[in-house]
N, C-alpha and C. Protein backbone atom coordinates (compact mmCIF):
# COMPACT_ATOMS: atom_id res chain seq x y z
N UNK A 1 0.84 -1.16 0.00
CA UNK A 1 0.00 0.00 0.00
C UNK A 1 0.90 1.24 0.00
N UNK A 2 0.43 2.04 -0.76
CA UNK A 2 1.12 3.67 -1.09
C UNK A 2 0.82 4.38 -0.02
N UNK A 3 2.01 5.29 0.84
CA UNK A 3 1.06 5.90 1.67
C UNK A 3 0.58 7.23 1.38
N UNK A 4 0.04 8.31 1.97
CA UNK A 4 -0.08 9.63 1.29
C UNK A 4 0.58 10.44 1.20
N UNK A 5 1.85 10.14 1.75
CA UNK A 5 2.81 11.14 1.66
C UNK A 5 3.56 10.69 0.19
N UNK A 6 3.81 9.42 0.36
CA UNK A 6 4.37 8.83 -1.24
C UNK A 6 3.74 9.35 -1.94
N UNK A 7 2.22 9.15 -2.26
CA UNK A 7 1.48 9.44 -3.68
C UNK A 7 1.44 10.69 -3.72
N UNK A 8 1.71 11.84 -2.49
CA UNK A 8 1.54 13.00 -3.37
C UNK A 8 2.81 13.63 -3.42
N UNK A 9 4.22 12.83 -3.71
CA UNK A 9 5.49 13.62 -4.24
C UNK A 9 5.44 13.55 -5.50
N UNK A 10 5.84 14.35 -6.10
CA UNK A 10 5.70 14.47 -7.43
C UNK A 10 6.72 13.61 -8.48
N UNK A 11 6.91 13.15 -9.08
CA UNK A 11 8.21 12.82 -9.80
C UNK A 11 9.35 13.57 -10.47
N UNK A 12 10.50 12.85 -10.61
CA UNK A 12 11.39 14.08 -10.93
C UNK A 12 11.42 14.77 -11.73
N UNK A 13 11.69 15.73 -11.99
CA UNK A 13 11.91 16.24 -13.89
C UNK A 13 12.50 15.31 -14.77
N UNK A 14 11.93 15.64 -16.09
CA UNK A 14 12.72 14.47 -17.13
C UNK A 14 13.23 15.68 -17.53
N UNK A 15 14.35 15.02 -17.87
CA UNK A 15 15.00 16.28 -19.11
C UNK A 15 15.33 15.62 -20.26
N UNK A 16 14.84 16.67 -21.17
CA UNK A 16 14.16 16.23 -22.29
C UNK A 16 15.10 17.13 -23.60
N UNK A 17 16.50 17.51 -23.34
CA UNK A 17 17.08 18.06 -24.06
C UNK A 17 17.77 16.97 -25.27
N UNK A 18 18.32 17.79 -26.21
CA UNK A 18 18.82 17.25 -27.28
C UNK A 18 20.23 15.84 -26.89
N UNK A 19 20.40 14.86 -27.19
CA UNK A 19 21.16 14.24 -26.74
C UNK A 19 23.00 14.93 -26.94
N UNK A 20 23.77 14.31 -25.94
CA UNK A 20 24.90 15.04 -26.13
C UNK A 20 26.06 14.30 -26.79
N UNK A 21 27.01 14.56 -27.33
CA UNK A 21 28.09 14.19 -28.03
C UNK A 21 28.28 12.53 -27.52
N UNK A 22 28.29 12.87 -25.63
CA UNK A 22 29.08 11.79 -24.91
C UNK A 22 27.77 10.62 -24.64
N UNK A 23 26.75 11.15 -24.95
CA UNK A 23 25.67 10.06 -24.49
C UNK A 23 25.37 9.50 -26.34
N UNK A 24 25.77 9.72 -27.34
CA UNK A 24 25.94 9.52 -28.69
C UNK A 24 27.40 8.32 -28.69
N UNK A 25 28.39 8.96 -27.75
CA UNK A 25 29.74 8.04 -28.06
C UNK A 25 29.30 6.52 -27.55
N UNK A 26 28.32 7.22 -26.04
CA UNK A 26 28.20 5.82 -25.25
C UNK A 26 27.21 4.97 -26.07
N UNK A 27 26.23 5.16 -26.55
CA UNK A 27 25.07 4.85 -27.26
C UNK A 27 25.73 3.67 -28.31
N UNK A 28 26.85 4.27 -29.20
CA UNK A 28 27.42 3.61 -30.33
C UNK A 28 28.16 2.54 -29.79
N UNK A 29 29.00 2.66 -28.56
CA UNK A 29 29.44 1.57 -28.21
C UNK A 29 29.37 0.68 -27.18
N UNK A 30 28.18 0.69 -27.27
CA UNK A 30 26.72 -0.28 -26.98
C UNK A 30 26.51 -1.34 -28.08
N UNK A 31 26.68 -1.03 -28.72
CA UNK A 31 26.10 -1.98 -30.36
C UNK A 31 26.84 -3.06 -30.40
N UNK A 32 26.47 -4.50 -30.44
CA UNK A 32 27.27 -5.26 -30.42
C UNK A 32 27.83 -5.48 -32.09
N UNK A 33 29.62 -5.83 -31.86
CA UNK A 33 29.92 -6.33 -33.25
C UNK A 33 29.69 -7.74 -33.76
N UNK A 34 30.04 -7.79 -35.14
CA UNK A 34 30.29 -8.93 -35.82
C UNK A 34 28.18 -9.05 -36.64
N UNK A 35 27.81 -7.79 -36.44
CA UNK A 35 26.02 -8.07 -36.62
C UNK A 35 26.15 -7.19 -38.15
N UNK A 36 24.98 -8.02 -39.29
CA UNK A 36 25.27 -7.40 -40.28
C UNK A 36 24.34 -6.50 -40.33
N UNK A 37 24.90 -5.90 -41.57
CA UNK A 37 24.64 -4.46 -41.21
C UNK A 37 23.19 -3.77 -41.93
N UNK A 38 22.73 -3.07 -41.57
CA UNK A 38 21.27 -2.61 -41.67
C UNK A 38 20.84 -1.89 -43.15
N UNK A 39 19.66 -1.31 -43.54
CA UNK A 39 19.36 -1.45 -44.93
C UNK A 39 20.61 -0.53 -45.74
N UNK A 40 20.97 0.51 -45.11
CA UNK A 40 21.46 1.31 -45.52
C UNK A 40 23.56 0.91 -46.13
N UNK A 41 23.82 -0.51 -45.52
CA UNK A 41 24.80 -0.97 -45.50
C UNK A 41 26.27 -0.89 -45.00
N UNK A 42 26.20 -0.44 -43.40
CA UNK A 42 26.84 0.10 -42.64
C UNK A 42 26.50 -0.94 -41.24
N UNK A 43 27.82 -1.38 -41.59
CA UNK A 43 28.58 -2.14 -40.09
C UNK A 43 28.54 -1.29 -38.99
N UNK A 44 28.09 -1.58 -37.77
CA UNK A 44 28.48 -1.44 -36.66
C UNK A 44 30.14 -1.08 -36.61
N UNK A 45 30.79 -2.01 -37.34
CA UNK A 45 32.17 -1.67 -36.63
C UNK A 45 32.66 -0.03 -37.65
N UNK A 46 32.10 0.01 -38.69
CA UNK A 46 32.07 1.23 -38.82
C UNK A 46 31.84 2.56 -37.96
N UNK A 47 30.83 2.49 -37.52
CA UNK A 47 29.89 3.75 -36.73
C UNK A 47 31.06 3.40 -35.48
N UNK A 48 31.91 2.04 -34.73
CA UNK A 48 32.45 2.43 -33.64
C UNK A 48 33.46 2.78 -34.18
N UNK A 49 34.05 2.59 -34.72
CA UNK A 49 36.11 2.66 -35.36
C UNK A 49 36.36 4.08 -36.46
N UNK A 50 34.65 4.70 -36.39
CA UNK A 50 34.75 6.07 -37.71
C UNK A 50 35.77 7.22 -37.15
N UNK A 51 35.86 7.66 -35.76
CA UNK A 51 36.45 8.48 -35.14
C UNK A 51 35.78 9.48 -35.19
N UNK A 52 36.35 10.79 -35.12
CA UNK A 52 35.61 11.73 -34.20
C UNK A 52 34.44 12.35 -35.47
N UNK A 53 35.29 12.52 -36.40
CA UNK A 53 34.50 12.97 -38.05
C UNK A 53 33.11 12.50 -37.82
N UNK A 54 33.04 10.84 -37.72
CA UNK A 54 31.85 10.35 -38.12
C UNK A 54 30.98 10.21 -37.22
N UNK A 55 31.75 10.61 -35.66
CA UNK A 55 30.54 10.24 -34.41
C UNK A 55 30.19 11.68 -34.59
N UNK A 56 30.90 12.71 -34.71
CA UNK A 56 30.11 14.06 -34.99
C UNK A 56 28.90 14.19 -35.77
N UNK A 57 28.83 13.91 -37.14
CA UNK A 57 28.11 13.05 -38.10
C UNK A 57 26.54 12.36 -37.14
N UNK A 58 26.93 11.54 -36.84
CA UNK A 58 26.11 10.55 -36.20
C UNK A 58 25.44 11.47 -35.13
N UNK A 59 26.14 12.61 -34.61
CA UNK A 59 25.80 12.92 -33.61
C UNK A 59 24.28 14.34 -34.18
N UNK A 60 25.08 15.06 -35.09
CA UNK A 60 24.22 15.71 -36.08
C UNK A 60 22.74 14.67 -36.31
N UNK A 61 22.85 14.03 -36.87
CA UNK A 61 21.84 13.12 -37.14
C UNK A 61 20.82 12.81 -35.92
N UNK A 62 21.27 12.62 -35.22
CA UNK A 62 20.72 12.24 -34.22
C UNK A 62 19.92 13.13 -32.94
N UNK A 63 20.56 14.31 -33.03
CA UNK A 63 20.22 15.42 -32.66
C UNK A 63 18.78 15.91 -33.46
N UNK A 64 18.81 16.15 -35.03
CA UNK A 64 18.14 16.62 -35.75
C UNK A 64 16.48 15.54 -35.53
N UNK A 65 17.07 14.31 -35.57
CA UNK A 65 15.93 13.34 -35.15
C UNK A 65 14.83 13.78 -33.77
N UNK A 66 16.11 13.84 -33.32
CA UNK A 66 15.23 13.93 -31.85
C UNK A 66 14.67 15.54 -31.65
N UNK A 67 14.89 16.58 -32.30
CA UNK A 67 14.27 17.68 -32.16
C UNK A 67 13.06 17.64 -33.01
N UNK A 68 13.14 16.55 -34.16
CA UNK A 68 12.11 16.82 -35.11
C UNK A 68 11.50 15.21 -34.65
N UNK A 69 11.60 15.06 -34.09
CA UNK A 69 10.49 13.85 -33.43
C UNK A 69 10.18 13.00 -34.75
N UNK A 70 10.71 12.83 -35.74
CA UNK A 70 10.69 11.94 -36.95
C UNK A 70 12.08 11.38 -37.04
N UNK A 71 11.66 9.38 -36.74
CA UNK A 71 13.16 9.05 -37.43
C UNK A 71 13.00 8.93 -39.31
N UNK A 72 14.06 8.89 -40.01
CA UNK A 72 13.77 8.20 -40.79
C UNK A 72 13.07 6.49 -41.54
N UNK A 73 12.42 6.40 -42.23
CA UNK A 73 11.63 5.27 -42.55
C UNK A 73 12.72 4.11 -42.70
N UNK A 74 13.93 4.55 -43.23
CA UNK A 74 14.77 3.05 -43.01
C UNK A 74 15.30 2.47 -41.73
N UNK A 75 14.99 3.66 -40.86
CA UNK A 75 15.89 3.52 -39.15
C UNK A 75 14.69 2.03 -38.82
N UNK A 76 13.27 2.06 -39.41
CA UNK A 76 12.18 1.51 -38.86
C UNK A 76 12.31 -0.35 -39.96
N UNK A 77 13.22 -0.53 -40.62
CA UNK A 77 13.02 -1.89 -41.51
C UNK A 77 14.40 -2.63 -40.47
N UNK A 78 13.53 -3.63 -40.59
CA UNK A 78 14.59 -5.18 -40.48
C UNK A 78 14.76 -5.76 -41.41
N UNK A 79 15.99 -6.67 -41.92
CA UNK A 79 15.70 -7.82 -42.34
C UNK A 79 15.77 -9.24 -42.12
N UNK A 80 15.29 -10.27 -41.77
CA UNK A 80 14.94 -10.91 -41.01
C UNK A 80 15.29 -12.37 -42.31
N UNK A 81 16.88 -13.00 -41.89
CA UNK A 81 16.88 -13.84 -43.70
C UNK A 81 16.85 -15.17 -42.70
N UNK A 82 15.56 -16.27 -43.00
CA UNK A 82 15.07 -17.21 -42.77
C UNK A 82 16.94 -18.45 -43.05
N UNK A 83 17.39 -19.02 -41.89
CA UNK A 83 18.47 -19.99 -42.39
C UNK A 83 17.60 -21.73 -42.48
C-alpha cells in the first residue's frame, strides 16, 4: 500500500534536451559487433572505429531526429533472412 505522503510527491523532472556528443559516443558503443549491417549498408564496426569525423556526423543526425520527433523510414526496416 502507497502511503499519502508517497502518492503525493511528485516525480522528478525528465530532461528532455537534445542528446549530447558523450551520451551519442556511449550509445554507439553499446552496439554489439560482428552483426550485419542494416538497410542502408553500414557495419556497426564502422559507426564504432569512424572516429571523431563520423561520431560528430552521427551525432548531427541524431540530434536533428530527436528535435524533429521523426526518425527516418529506413531507421524503422529489419531484415529478417530465414536460415
Amino acid at each position: 500500500m502507497v502511503s499519502e505522503d508517497t502518492a503525493s510527491t511528485p516525480d522528478p523532472p525528465i530532461d528532455a534536451s537534445s542528446p549530447t556528443i558523450m551520451e551519442t559516443y556511449k550509445a554507439t558503443n553499446r552496439i554489439k559487433a560482428d552483426k550485419a549491417p542494416g538497410p542502408c549498408g553500414v557495419y556497426p564496426e564502422y559507426i564504432q572505429h569512424g572516429g571523431s569525423d563520423a561520431m560528430h556526423a552521427l551525432h548531427k543526425i541524431t540530434v536533428r531526429v530527436w528535435e524533429d520527433e521523426v526518425a527516418p523510414e529506413e531507421w524503422h526496416q529489419g531484415i529478417t533472412i530465414p536460415l
